[in-house]
Protein backbone atom coordinates (compact mmCIF):
# COMPACT_ATOMS: atom_id res chain seq x y z
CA UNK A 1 12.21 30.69 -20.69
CA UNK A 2 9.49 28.61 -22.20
CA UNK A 3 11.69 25.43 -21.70
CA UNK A 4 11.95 26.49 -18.06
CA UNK A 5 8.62 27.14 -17.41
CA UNK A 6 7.37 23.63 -19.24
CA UNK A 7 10.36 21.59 -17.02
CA UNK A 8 8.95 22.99 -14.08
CA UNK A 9 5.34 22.40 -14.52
CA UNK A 10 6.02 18.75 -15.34
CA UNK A 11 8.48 18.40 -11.96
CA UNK A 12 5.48 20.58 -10.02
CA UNK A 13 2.80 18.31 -11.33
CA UNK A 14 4.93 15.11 -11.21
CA UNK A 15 6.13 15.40 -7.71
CA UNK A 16 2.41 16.31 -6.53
CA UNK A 17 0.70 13.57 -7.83
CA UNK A 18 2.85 11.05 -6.80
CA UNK A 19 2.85 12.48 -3.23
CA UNK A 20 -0.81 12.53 -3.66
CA UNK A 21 -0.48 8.75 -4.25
CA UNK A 22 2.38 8.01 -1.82
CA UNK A 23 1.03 8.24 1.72
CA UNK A 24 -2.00 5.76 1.11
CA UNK A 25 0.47 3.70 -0.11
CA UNK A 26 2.74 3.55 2.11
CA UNK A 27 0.59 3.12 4.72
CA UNK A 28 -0.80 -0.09 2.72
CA UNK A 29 2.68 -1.33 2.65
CA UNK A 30 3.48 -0.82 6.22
CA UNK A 31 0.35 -2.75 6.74
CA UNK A 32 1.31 -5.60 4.84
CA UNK A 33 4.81 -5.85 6.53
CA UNK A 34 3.39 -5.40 10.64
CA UNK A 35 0.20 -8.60 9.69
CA UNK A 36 2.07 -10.52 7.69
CA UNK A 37 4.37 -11.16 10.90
CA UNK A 38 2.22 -10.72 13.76
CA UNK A 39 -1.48 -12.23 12.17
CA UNK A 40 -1.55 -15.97 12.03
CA UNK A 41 -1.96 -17.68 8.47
CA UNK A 42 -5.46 -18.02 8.58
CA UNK A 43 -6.02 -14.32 9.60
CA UNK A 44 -3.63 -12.86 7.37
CA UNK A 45 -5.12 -14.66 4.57
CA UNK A 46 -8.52 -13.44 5.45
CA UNK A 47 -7.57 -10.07 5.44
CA UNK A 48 -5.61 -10.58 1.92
CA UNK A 49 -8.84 -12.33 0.27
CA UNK A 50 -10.98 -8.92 0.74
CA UNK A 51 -8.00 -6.18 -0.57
CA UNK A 52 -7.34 -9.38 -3.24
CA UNK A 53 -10.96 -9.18 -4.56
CA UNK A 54 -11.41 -5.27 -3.91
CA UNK A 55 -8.20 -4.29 -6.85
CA UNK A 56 -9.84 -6.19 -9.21
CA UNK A 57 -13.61 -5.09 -9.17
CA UNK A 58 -12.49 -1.76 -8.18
CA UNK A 59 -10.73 -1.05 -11.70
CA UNK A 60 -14.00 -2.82 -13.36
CA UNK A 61 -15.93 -0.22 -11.32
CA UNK A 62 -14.15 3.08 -12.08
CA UNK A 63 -14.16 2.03 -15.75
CA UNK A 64 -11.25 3.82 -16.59
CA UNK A 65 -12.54 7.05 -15.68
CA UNK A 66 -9.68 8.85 -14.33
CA UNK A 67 -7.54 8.03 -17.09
CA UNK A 68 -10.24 9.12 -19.48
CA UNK A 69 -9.87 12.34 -17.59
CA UNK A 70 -6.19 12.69 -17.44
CA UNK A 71 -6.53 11.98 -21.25
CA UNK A 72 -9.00 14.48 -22.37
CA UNK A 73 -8.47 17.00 -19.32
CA UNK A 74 -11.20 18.48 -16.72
CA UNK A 75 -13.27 20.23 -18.75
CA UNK A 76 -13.79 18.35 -22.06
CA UNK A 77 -14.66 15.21 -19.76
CA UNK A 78 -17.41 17.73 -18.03
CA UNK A 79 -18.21 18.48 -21.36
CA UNK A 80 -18.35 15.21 -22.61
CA UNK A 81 -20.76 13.69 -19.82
CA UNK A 82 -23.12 16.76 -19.99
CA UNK A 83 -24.01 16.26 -23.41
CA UNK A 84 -25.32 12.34 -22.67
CA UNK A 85 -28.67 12.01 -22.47
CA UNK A 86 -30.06 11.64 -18.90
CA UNK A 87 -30.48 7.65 -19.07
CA UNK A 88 -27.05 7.47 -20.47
CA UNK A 89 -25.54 9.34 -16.91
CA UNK A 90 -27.26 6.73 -14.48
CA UNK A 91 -24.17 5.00 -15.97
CA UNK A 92 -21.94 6.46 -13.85
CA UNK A 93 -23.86 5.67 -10.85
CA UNK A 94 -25.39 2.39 -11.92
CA UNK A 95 -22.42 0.86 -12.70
CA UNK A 96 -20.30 1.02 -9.91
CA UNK A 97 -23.58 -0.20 -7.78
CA UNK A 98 -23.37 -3.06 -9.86
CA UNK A 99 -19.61 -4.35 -9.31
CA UNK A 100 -20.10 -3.32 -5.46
CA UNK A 101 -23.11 -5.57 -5.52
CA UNK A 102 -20.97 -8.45 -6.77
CA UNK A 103 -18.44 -7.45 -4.48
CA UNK A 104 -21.22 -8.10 -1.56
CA UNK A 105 -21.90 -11.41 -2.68
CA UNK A 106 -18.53 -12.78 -2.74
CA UNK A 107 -17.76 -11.44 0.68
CA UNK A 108 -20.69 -13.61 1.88
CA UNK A 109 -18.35 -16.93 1.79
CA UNK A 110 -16.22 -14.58 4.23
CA UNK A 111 -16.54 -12.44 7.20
CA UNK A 112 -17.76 -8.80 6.44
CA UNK A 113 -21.80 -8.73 5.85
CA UNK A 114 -23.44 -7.79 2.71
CA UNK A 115 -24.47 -4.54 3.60
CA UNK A 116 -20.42 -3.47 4.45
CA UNK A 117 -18.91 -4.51 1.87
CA UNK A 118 -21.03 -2.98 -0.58
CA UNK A 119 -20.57 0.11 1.00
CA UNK A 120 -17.10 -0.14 1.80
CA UNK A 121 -16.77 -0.89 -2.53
CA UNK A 122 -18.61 1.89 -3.34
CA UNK A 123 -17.42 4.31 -0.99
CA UNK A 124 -13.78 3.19 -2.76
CA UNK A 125 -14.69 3.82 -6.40
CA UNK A 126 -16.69 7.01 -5.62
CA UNK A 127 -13.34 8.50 -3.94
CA UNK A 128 -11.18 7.14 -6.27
CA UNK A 129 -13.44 8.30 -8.87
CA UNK A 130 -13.51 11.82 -7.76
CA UNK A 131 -9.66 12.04 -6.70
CA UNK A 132 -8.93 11.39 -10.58
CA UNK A 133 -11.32 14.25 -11.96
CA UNK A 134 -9.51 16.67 -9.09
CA UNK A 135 -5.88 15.69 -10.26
CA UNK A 136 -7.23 16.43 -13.55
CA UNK A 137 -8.66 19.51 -12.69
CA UNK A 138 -4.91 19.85 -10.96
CA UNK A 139 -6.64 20.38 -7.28
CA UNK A 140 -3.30 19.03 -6.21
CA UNK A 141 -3.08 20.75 -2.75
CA UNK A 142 -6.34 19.38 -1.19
CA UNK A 143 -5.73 16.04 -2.44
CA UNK A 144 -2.30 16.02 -0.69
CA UNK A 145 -4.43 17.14 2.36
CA UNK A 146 -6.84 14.86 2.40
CA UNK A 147 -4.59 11.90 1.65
CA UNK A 148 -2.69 12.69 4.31
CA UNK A 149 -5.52 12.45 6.94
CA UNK A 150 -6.69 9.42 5.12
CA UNK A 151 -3.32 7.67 6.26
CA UNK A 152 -3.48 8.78 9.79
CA UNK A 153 -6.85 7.30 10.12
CA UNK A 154 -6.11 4.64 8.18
CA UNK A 155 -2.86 3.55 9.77
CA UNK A 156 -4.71 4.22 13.67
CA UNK A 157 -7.66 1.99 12.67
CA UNK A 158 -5.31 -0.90 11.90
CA UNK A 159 -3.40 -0.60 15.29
CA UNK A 160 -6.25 -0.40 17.15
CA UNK A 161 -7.66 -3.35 15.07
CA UNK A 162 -4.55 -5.23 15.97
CA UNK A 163 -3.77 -4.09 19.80
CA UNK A 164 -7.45 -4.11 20.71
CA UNK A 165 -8.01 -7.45 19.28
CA UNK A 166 -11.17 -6.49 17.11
CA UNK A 167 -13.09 -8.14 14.59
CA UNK A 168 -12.32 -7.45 10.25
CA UNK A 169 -15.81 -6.90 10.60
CA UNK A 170 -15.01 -3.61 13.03
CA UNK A 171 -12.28 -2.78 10.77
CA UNK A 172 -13.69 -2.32 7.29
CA UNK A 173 -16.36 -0.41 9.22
CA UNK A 174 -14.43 2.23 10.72
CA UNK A 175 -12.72 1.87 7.07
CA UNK A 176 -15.84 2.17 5.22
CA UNK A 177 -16.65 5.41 7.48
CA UNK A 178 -13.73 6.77 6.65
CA UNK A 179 -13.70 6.49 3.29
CA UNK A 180 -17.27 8.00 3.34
CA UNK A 181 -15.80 10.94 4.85
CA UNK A 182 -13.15 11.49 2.05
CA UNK A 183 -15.79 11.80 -0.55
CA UNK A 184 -17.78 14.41 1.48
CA UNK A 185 -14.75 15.98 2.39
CA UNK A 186 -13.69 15.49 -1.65
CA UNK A 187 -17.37 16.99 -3.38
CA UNK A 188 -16.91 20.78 -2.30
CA UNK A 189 -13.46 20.77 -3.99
CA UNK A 190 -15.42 18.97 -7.32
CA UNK A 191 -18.12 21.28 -7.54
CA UNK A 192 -15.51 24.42 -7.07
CA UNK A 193 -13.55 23.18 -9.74
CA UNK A 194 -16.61 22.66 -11.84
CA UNK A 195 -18.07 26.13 -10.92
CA UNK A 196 -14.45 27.86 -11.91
CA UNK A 197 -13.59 26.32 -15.06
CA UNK A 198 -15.21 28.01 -18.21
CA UNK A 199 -16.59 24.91 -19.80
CA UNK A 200 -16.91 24.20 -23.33
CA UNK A 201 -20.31 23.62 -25.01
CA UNK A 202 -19.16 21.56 -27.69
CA UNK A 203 -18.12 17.89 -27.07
CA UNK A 204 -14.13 19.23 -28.32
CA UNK A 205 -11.53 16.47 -28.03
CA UNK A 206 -14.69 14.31 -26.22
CA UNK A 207 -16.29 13.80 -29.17
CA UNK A 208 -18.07 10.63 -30.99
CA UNK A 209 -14.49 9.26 -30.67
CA UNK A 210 -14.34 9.49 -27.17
CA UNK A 211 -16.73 6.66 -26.20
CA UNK A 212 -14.55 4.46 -28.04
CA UNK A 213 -11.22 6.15 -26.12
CA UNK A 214 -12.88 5.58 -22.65
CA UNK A 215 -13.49 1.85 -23.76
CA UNK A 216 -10.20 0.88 -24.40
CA UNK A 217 -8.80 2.89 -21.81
CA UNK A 218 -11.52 1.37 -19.30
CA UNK A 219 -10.09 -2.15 -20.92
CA UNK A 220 -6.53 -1.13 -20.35
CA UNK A 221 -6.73 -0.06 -16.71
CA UNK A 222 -8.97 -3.20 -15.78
CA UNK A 223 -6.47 -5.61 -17.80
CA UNK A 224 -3.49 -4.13 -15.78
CA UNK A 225 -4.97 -4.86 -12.40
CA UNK A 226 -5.88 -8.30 -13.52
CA UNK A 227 -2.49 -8.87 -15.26
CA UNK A 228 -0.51 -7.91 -12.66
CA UNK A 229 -2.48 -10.69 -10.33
CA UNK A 230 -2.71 -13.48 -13.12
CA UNK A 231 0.41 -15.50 -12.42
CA UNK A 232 -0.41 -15.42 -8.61
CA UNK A 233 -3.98 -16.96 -9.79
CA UNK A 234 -2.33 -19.95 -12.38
CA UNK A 235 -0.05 -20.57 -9.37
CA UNK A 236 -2.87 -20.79 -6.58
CA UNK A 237 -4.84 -23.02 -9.01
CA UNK A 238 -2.27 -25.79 -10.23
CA UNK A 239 0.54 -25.31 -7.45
CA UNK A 240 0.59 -26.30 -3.47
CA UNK A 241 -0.18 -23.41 -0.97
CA UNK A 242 4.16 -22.97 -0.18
CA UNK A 243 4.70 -22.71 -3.71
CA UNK A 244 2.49 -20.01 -4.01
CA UNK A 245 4.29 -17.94 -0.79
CA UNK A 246 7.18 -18.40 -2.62
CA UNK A 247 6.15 -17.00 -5.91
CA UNK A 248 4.14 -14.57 -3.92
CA UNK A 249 6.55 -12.78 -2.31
CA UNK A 250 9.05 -13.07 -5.02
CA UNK A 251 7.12 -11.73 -7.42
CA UNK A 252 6.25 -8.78 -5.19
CA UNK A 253 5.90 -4.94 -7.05
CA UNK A 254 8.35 -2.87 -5.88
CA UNK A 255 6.61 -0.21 -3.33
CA UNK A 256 6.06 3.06 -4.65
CA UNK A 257 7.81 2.34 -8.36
CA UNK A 258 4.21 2.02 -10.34
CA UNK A 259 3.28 5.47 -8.26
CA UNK A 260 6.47 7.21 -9.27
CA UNK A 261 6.09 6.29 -12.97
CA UNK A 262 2.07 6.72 -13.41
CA UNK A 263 3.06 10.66 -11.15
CA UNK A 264 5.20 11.26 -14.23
CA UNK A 265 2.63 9.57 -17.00
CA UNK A 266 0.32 12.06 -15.93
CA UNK A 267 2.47 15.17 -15.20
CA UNK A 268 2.91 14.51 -19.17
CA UNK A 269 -0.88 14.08 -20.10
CA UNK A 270 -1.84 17.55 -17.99
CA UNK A 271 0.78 19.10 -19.77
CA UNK A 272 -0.10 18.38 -23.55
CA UNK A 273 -3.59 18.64 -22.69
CA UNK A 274 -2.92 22.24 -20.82
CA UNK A 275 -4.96 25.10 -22.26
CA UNK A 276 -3.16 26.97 -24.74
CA UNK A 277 -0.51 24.16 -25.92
CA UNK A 278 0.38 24.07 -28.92
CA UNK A 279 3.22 21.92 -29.28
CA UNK A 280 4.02 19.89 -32.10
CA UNK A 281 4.11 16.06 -32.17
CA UNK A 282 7.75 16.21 -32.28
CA UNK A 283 7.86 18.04 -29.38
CA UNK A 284 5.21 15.99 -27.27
CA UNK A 285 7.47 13.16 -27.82
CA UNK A 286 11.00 15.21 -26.98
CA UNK A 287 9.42 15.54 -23.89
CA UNK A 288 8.38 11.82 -23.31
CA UNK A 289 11.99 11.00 -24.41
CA UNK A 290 13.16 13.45 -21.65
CA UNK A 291 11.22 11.74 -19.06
CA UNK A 292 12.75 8.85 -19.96
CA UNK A 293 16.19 10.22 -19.48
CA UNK A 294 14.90 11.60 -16.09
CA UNK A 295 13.33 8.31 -15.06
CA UNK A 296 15.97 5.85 -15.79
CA UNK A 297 18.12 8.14 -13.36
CA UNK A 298 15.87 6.74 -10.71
CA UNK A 299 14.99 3.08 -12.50
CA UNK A 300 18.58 1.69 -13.26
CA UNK A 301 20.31 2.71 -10.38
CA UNK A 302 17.16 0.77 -8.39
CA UNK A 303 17.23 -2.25 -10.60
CA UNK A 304 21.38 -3.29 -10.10
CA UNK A 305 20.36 -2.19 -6.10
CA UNK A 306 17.92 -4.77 -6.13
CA UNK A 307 20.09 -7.44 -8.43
CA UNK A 308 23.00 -7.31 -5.95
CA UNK A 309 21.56 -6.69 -2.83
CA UNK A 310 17.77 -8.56 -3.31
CA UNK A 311 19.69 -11.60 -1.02
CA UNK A 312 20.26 -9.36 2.58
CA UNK A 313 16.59 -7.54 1.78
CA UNK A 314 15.15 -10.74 1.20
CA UNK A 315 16.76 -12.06 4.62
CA UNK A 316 15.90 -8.68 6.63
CA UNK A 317 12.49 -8.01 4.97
CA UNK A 318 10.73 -11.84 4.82
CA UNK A 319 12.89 -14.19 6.90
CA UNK A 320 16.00 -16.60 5.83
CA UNK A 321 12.58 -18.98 4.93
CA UNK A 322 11.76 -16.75 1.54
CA UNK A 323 15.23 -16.90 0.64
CA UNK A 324 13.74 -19.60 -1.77
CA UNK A 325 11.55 -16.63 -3.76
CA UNK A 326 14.81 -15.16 -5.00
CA UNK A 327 15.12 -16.97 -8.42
CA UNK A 328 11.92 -15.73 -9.33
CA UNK A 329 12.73 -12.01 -7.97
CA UNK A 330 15.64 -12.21 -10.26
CA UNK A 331 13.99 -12.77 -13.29
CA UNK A 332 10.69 -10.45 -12.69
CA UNK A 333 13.29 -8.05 -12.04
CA UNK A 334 14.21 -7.98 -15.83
CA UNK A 335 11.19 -6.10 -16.50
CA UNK A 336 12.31 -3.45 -14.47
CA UNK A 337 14.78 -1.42 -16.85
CA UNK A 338 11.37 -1.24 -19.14
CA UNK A 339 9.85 1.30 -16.70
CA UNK A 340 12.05 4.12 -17.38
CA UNK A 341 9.85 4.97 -20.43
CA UNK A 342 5.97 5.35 -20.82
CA UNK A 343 5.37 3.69 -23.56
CA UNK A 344 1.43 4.19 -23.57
CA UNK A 345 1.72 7.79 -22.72
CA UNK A 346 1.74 9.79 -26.31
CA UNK A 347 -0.80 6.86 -27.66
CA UNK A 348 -2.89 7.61 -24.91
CA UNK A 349 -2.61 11.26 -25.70
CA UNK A 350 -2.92 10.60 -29.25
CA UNK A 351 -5.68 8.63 -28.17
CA UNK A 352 -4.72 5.55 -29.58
CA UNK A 353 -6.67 2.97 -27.88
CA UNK A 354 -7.31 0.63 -30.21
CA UNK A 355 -3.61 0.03 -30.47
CA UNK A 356 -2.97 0.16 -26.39
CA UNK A 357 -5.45 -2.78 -26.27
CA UNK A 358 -3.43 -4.99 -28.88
CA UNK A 359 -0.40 -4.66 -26.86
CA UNK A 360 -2.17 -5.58 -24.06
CA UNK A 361 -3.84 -8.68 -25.64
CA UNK A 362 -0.54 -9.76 -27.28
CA UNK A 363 1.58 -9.53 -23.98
CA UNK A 364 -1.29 -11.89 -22.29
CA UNK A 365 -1.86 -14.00 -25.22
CA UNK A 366 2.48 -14.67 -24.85
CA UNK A 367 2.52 -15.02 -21.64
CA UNK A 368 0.16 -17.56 -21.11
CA UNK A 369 1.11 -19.52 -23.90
CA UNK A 370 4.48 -19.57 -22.82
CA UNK A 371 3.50 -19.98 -18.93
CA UNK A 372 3.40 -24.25 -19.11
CA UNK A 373 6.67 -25.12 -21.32
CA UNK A 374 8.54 -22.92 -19.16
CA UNK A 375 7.55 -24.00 -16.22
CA UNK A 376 8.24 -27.73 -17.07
CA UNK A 377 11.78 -26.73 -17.89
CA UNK A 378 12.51 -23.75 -15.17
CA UNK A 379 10.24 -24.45 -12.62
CA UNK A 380 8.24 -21.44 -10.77
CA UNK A 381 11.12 -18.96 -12.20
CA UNK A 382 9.70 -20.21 -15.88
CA UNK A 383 6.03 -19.12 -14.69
CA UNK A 384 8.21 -15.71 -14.41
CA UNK A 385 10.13 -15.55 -17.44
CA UNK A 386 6.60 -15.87 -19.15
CA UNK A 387 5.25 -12.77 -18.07
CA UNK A 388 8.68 -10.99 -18.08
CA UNK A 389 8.59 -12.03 -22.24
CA UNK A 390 5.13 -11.02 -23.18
CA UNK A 391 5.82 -7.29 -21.70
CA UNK A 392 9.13 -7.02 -23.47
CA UNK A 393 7.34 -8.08 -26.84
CA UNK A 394 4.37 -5.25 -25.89
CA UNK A 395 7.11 -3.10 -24.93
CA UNK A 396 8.40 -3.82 -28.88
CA UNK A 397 4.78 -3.69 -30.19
CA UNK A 398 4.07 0.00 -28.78
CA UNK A 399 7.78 1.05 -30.02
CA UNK A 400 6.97 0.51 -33.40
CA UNK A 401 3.82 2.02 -33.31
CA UNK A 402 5.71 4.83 -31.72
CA UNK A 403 8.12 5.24 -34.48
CA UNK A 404 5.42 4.78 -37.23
CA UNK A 405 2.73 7.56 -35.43
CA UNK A 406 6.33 10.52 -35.01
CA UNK A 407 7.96 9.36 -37.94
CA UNK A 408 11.07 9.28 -35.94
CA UNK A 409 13.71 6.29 -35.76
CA UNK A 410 14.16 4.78 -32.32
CA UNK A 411 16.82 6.48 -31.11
CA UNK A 412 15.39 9.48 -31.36
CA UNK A 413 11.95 7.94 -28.95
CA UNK A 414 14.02 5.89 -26.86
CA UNK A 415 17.41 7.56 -25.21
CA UNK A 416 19.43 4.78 -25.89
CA UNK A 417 22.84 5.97 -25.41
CA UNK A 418 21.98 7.59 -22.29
CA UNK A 419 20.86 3.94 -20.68
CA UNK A 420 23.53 2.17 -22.19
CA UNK A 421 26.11 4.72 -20.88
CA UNK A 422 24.41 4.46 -17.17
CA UNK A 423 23.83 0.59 -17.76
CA UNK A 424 27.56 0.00 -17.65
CA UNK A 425 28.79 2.28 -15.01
CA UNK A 426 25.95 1.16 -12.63
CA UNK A 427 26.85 -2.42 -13.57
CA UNK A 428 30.52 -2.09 -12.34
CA UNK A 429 29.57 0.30 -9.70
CA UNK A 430 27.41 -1.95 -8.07
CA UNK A 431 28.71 -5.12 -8.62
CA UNK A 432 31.91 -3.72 -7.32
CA UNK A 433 30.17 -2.75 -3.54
CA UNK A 434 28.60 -5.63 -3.52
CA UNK A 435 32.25 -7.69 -3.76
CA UNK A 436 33.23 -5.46 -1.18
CA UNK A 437 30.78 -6.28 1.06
CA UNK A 438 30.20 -9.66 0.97
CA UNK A 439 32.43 -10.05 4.11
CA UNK A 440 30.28 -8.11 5.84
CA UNK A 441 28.19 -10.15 8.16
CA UNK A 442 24.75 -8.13 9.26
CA UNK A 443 22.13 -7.76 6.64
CA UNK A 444 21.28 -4.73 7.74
CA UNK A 445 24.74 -2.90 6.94
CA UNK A 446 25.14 -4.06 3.95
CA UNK A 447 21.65 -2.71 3.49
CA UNK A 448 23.08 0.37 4.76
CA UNK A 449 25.65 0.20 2.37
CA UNK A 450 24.57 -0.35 -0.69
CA UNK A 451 21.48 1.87 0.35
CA UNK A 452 23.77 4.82 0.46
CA UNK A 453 24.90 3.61 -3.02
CA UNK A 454 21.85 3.85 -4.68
CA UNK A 455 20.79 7.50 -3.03
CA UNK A 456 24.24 9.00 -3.81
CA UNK A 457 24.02 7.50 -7.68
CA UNK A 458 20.66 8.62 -8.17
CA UNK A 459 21.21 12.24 -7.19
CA UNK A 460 24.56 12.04 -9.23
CA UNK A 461 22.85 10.53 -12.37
CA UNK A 462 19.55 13.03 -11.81
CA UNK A 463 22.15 16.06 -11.84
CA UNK A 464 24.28 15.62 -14.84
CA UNK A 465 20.93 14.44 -16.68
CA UNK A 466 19.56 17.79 -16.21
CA UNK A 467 22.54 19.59 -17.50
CA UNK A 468 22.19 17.00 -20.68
CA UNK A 469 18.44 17.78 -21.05
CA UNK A 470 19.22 21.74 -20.42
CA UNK A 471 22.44 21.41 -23.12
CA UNK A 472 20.60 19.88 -25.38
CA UNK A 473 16.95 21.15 -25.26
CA UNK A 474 15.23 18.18 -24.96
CA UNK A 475 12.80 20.42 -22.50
């Protein structure tokens, strides 16, 4: 019964934070695809340069909080902030005035004033800000709410932008406004929570430690951002303008992925940090190893999708002129098997920072050292391969750790067999549809297709891994 109860909190919490995350991403992504094909270049690119410039000083501005708070839960954070001393808590409202006042002063070069953009920053961070402490106070139905409304809006505002020929200016206004309204909307729910909960007095797992944890987790969050824009930024500095389309949209995330696996990073934090749990190390981990089992259901059957069929998306999505980009898609797409496992999740919970960060500084410190020599014998798929081989040797670096903090062997962290066993049927699987397509002329129905491939193999995979996981009490 327990087992039950603890699989269906983390597929309750799971599922609601990543719905929670979905809709303003999806309407960023349907964004992206409607301007990048109607706005001309120079537009386009304007409109790029402020969301390029608002990811990064964004995560410098939130400072890691919401992990923080997924990490140490609701009320120890509460906890933890109460007992600073009252210069200390300007902090949290100094500092994001700070990054939104740089974030002002680079927009003066472009088209929104000063004034905007520093509130349309700080409006940002505030909301995000206060949409982490709520999922970690587990307020998941208003955030769903409110996020929905947000897309609406959000979604409207850009069509009107578009058919009614306004200015960005008008835009990040009405977006600005809007944003301001999902904090206000957001504060009642915040002070509820904080009303409800019965506090502790003591600092608890926020202790003198816990500066140190919200450093490196800060670090962490901010050096993920920036990572995952760094081989954009060599590119636009050393490359021509078409070489860096190319990269661009070959290097491309996959939409909704990073939401999917950071939903089920933090289904798994709530969980250990619930009140009342007292599971073991051993079992903390059976339950990271079961998520992996879970995820790779989802993860495999998406990454020999995208090997086989990336050449009819390409040609449907971005044109027959970014059929170029695909080398590069190929090999960023080797990172992809990787994100069936969270490998930072128990040394987050563990609060392991100091050990997070090293991974973090030796998958940079590889990359970038490998970024030249490759690219003088591979070309832009080299600049690729760089960054594909520095997260592989992190992915190695937090493994052992991993192994060394449960005492465990790999096996028994990693569900090896399981991937292997789905590795090879979803290998012949979909390289045999793809063969049996290739005669087929429209994009779009091999699309179809192999679409229906995926769905049907994920649902198939997801079922007999919950008979494993129930068989074998991994949950």
């Amino acid at each position: 019964m327990q087992q039950q109860n603890t699989r269906s909190a983390l597929l309750h919490h799971s599922s609601a934070i990543f719905l929670i995350r979905f809709f303003p991403s999806l309407a960023n992504l349907l964004v992206i695809l409607y301007f990048s094909k109607r706005l001309s270049l120079e537009a386009y690119g304007q409109y790029q340069h402020i969301w390029a410039q608002y990811y990064i000083l964004t995560a410098v501005a939130l400072a890691g909080l919401p992990a923080f708070a997924l990490t140490v839960g609701f009320p120890s954070f509460i906890a933890f902030v109460k007992s600073w001393p009252a210069a200390r808590k300007w902090l949290l409202v100094g500092w994001p005035v700070l990054w939104s006042v740089v974030f002002a002063v680079l927009q003066l070069a472009g088209v929104l004033s000063f004034p905007l953009s520093f509130c349309f920053l700080l409006s940002a961070v505030a909301g995000m800000a206060l949409e982490g402490l709520l999922l970690a106070g587990r307020r998941f139905q208003p955030l769903l709410a409110l996020n929905m409304v947000y897309t609406v809006f959000f979604l409207w505002l850009h069509y009107v932008f578009f058919s009614g020929q306004y200015s960005l200016s008008w835009l990040f206004t009405c977006l600005t406004v809007l944003g301001m309204v999902r904090v206000v909307c957001m504060l009642p729910f915040f002070f509820k929570k904080m009303k409800a909960d019965d506090l502790p007095t003591e600092k608890g797992n926020a202790g003198k430690s816990a500066g140190g944890l919200w450093l490196h987790l800060g670090f962490f969050e901010l050096s993920q951002v920036v990572f995952r824009w760094a081989d954009k930024f060599i590119v636009s500095l050393f490359l021509s303008a078409g070489a860096l389309a190319i990269y661009y949209n070959g290097s491309l995330e996959i939409p909704f992925l990073p939401l999917l696996i950071g939903a089920a990073g933090s289904a798994l934090l709530l969980h250990m940090h619930a009140p009342g749990n007292v599971d073991s190390l051993a079992r903390k981990n059976e339950l990271v190893y079961a998520s992996g089992v879970v995820l790779s259901s989802l993860v495999l059957p998406l990454f020999f999708f995208l090997l086989f069929f990336a050449q009819p998306l390409f040609r449907l999505a971005l044109s027959e002129k970014y059929l170029s980009a695909l080398p590069v898609f190929w090999v960023m797409l080797l990172v992809l098997p990787l994100r069936a496992y969270n490998f930072v999740t128990l040394l987050q919970h563990l609060q392991k920072g100091a050990v997070i960060n090293a991974g973090v500084l030796l998958d940079v410190v590889l990359a970038l050292g490998l970024c030249y020599p490759l690219y003088q014998i591979m070309g832009l798929p080299g600049i690729a391969l760089s960054f594909v081989t520095g997260t592989y040797a992190q992915a190695g670096f937090y493994l052992y750790h991993l192994s060394r903090l449960t005492r465990l062997r790999i096996h028994k962290i990693l569900p090896l067999q399981n991937w292997l066993l789905k590795l090879l049927v979803l290998a012949f699987l979909f390289a045999g549809l793809r063969f049996f397509l290739a005669r087929t002329a429209a994009a779009w129905l091999t699309l179809l297709y192999g679409g229906i491939g995926l769905v049907v193999s994920c649902l198939l995979l997801l079922l007999l891994d919950f008979r494993f996981l129930k068989r074998f009490k991994k949950v």
